[in-house]
PDB file of N, CA and C in Angstrom:
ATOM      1  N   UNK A   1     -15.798   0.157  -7.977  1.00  0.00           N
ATOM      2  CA  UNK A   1     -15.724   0.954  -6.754  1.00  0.00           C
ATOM      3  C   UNK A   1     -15.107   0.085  -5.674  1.00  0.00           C
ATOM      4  N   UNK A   2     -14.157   0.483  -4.798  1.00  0.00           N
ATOM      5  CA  UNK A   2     -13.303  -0.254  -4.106  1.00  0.00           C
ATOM      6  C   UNK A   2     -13.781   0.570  -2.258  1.00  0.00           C
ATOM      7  N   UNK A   3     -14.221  -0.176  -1.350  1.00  0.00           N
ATOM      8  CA  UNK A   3     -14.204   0.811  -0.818  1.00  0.00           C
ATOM      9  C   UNK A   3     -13.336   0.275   0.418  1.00  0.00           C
ATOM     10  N   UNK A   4     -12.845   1.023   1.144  1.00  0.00           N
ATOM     11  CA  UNK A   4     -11.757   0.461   2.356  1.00  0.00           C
ATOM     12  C   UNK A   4     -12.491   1.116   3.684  1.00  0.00           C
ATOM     13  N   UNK A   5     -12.855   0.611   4.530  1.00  0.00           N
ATOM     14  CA  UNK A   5     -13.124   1.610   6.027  1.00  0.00           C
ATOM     15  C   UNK A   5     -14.173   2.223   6.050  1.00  0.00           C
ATOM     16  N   UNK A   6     -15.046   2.503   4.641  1.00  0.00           N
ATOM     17  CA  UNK A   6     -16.224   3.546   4.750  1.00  0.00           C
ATOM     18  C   UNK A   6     -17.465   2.337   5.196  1.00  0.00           C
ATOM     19  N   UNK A   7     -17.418   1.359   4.650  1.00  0.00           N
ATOM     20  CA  UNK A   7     -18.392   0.708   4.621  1.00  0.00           C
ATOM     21  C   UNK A   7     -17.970  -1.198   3.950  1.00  0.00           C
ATOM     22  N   UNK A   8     -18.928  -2.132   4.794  1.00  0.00           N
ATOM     23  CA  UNK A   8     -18.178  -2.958   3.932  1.00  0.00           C
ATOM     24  C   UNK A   8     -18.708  -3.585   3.124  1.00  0.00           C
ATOM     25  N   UNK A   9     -18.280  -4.008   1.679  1.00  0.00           N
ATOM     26  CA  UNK A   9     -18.630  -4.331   0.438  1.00  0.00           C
ATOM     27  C   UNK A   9     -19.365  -5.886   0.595  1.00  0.00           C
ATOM     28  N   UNK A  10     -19.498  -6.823   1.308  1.00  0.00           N
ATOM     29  CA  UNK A  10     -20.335  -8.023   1.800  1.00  0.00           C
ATOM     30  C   UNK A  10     -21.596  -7.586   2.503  1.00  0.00           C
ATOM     31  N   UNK A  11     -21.430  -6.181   3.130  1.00  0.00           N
ATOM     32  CA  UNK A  11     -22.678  -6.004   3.822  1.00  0.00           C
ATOM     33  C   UNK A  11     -23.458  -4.739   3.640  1.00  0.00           C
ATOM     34  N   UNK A  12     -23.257  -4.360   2.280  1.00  0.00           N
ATOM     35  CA  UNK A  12     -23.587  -3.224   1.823  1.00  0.00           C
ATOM     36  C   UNK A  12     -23.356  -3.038   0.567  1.00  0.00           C
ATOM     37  N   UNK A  13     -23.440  -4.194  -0.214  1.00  0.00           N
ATOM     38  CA  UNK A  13     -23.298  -4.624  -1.368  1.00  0.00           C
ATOM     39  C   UNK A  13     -24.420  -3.864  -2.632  1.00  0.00           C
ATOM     40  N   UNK A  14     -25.777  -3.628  -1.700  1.00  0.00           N
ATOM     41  CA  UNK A  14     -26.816  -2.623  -2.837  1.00  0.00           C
ATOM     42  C   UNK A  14     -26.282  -0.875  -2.881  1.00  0.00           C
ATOM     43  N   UNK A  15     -25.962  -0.292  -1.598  1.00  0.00           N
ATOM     44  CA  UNK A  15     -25.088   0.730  -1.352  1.00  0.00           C
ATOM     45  C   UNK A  15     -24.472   0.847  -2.636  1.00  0.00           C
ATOM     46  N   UNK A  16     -23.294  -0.393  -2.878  1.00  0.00           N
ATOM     47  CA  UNK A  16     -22.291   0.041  -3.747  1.00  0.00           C
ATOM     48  C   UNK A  16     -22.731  -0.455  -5.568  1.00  0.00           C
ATOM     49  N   UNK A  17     -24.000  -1.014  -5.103  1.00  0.00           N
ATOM     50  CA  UNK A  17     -24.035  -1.626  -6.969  1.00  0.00           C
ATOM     51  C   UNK A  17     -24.772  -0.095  -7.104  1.00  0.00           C
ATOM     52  N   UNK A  18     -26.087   0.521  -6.214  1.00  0.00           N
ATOM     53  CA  UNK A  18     -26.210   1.718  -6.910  1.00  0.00           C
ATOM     54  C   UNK A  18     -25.604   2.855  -7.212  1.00  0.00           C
ATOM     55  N   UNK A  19     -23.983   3.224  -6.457  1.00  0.00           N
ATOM     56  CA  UNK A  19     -22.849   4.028  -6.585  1.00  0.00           C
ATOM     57  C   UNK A  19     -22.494   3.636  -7.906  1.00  0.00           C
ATOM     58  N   UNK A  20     -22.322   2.967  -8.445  1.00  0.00           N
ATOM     59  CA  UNK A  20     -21.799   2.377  -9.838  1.00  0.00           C
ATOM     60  C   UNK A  20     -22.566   2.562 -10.775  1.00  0.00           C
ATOM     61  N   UNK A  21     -23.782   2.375 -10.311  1.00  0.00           N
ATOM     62  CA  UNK A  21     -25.304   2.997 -11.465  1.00  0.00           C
ATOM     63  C   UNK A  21     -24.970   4.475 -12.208  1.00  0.00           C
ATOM     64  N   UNK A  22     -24.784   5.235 -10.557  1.00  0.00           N
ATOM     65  CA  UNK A  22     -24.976   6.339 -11.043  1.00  0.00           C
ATOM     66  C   UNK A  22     -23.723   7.070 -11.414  1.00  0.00           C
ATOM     67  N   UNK A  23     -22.506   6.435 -11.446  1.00  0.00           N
ATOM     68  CA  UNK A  23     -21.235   6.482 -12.244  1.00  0.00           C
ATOM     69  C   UNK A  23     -21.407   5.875 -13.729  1.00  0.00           C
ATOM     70  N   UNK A  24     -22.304   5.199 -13.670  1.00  0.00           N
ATOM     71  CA  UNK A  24     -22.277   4.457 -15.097  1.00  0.00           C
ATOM     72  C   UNK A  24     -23.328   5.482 -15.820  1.00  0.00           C
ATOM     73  N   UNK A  25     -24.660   5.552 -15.358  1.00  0.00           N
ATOM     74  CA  UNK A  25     -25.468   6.478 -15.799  1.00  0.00           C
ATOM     75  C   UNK A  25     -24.391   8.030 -16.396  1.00  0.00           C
ATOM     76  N   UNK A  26     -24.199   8.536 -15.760  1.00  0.00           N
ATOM     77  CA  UNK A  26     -23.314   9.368 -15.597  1.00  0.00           C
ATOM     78  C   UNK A  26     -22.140   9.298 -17.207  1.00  0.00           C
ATOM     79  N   UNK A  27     -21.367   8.127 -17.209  1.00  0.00           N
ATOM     80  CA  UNK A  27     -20.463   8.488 -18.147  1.00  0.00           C
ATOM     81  C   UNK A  27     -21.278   8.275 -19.583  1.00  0.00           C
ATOM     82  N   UNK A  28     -21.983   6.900 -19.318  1.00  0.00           N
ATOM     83  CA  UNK A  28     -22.685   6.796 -20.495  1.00  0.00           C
ATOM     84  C   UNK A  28     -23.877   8.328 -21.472  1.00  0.00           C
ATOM     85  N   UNK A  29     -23.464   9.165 -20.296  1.00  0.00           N
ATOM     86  CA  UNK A  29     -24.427  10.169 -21.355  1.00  0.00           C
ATOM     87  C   UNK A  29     -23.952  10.578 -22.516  1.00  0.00           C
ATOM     88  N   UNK A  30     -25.138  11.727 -22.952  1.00  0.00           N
ATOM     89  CA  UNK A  30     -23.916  12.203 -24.445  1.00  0.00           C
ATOM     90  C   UNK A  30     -22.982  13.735 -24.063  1.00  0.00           C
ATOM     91  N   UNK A  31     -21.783  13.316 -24.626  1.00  0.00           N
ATOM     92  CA  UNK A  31     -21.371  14.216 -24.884  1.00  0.00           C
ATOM     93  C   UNK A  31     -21.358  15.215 -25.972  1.00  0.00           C
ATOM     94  N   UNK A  32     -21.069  16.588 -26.027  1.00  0.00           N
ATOM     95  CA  UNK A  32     -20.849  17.277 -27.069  1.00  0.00           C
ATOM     96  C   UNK A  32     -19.412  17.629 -26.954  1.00  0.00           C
ATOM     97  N   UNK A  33     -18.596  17.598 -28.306  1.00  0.00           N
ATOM     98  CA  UNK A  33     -17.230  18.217 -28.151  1.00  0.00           C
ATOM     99  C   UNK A  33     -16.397  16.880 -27.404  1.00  0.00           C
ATOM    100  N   UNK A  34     -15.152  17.456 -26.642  1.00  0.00           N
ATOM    101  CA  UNK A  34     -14.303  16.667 -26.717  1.00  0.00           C
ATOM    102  C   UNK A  34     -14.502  16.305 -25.059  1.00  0.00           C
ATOM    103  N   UNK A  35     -13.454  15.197 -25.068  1.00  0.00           N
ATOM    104  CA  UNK A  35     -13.949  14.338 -23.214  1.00  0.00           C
ATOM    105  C   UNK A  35     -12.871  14.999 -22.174  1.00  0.00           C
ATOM    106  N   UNK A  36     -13.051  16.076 -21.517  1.00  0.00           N
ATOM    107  CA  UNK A  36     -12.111  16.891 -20.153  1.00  0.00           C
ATOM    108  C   UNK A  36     -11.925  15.803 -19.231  1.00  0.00           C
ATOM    109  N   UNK A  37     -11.132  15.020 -19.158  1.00  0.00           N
ATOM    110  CA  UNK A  37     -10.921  14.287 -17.885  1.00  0.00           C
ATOM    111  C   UNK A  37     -10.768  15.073 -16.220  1.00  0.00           C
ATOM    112  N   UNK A  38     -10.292  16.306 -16.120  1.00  0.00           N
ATOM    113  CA  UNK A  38     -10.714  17.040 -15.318  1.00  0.00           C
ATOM    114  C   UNK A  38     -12.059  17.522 -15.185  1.00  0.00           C
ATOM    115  N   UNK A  39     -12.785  17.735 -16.191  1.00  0.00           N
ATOM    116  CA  UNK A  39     -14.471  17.650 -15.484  1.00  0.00           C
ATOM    117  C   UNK A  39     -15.189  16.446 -14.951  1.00  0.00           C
ATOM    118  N   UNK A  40     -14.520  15.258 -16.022  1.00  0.00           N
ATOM    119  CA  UNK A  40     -15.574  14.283 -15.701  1.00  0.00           C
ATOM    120  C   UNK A  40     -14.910  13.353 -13.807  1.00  0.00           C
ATOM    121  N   UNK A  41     -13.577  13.609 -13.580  1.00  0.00           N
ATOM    122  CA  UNK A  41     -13.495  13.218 -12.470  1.00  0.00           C
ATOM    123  C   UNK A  41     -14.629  14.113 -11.267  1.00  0.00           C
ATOM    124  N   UNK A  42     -14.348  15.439 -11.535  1.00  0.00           N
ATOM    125  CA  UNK A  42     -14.676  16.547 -10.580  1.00  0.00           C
ATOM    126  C   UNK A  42     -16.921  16.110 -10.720  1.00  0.00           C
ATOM    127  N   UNK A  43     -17.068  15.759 -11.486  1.00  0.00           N
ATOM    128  CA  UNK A  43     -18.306  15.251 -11.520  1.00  0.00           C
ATOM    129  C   UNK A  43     -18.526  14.211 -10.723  1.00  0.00           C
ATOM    130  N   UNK A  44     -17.698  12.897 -11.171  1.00  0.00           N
ATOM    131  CA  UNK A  44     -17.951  11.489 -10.450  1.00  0.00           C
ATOM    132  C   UNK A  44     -17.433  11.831  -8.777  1.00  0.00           C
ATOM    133  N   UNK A  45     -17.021  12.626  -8.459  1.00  0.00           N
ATOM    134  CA  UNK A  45     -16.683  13.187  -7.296  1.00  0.00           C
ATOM    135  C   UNK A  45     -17.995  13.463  -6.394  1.00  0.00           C
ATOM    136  N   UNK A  46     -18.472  14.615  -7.200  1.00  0.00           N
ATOM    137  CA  UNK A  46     -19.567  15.027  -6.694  1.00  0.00           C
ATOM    138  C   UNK A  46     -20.988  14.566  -6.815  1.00  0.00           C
ATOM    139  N   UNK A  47     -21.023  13.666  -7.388  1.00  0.00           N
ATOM    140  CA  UNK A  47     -21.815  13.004  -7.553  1.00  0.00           C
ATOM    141  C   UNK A  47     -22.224  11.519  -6.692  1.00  0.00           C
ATOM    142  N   UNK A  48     -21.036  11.294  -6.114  1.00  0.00           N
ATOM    143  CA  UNK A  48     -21.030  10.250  -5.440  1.00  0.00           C
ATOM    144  C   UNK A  48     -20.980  10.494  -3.794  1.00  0.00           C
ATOM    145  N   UNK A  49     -20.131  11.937  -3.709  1.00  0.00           N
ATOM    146  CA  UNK A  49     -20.401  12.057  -2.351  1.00  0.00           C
ATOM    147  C   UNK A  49     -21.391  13.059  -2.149  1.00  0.00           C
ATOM    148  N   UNK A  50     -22.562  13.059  -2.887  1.00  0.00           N
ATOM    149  CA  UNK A  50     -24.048  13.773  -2.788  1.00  0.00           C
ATOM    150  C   UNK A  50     -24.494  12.555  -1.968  1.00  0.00           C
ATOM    151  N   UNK A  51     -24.842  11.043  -2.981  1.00  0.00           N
ATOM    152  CA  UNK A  51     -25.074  10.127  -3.040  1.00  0.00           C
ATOM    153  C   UNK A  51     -24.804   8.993  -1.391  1.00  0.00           C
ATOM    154  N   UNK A  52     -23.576   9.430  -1.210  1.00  0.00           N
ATOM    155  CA  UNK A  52     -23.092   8.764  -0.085  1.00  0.00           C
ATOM    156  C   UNK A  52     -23.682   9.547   1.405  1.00  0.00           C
ATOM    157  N   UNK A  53     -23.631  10.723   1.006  1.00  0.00           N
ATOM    158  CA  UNK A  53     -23.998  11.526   2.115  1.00  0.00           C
ATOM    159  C   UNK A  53     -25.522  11.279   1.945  1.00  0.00           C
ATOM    160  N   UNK A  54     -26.323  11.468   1.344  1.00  0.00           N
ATOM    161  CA  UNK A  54     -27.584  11.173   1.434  1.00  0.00           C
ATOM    162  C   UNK A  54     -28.115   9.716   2.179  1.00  0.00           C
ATOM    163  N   UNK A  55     -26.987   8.741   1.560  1.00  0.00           N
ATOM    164  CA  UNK A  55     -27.314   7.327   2.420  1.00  0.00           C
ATOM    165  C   UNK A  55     -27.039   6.952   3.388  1.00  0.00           C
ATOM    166  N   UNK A  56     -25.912   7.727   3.897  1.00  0.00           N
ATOM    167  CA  UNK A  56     -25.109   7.112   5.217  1.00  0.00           C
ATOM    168  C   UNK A  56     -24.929   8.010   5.894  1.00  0.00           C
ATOM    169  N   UNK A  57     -25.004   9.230   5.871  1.00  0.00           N
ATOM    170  CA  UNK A  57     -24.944  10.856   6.571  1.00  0.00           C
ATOM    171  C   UNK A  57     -23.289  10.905   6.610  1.00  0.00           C
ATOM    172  N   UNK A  58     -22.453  10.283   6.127  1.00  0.00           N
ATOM    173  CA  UNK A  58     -20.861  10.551   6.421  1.00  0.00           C
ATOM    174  C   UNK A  58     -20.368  10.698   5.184  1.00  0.00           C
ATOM    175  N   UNK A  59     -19.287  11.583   5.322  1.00  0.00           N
ATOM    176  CA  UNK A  59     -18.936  12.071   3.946  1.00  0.00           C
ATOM    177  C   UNK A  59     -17.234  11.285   3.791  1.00  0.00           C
ATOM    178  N   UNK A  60     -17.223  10.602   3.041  1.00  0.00           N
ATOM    179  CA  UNK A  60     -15.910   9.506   2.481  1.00  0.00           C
ATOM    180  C   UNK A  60     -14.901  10.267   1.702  1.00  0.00           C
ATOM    181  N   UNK A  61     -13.911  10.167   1.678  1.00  0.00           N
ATOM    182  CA  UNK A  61     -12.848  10.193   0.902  1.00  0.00           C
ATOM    183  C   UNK A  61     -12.762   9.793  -0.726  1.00  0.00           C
ATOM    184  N   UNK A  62     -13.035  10.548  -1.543  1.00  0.00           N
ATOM    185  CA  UNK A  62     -13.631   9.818  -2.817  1.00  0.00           C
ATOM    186  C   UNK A  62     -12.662   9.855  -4.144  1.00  0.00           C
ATOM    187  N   UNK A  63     -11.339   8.982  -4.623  1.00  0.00           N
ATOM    188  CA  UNK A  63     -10.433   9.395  -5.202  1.00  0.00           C
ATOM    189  C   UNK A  63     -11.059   8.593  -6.506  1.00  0.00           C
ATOM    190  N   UNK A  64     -11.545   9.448  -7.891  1.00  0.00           N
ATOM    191  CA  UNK A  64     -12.076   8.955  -8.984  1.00  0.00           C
ATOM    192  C   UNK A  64     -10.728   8.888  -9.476  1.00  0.00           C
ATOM    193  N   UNK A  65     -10.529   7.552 -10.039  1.00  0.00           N
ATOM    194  CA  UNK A  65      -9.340   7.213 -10.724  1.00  0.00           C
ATOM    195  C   UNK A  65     -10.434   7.178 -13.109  1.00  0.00           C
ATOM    196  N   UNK A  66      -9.489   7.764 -13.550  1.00  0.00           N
ATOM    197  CA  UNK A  66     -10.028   7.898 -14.852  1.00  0.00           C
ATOM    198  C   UNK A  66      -8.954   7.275 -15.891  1.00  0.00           C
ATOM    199  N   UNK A  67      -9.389   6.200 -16.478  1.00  0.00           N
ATOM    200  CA  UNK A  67      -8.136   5.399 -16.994  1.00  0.00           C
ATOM    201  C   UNK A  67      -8.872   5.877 -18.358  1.00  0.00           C
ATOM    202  N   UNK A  68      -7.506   6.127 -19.751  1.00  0.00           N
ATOM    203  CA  UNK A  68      -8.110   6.276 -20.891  1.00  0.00           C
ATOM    204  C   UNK A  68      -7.804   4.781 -21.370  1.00  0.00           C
ATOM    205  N   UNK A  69      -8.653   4.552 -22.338  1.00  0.00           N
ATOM    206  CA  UNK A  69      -8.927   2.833 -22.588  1.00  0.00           C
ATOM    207  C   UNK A  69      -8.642   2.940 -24.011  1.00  0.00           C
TER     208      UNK A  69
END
């Protein structure tokens, strides 16, 4: 997670290790069937700016980049 302007990563460093939790939680589940890279962005999307808004009351700019490996 990279973040620019929302917040900064030296001083809000638990902020962003639990954003990553729950991106990691998140992919690591199970799937059934095959992997939609259009759902799973539109998820890590919403999932993070639930997350962000709950912690900081401001809602960020959230571009999930999905690399196939």
């Amino acid at each position: 997670i990279i973040s620019r302007g929302f917040v900064f990563e030296s001083q809000s460093a638990d902020l962003i290790e639990a954003a990553k939790e729950l991106v990691n939680g998140f992919l690591s589940g199970e799937r059934k069937g095959g992997f939609d890279w259009r759902y799973t962005r539109k998820q890590i999307e919403d999932i993070l700016e639930k997350f962000f808004y709950s912690e900081t009351k401001r809602r960020p700019l959230i571009l999930p980049i999905v690399v196939e490996v």
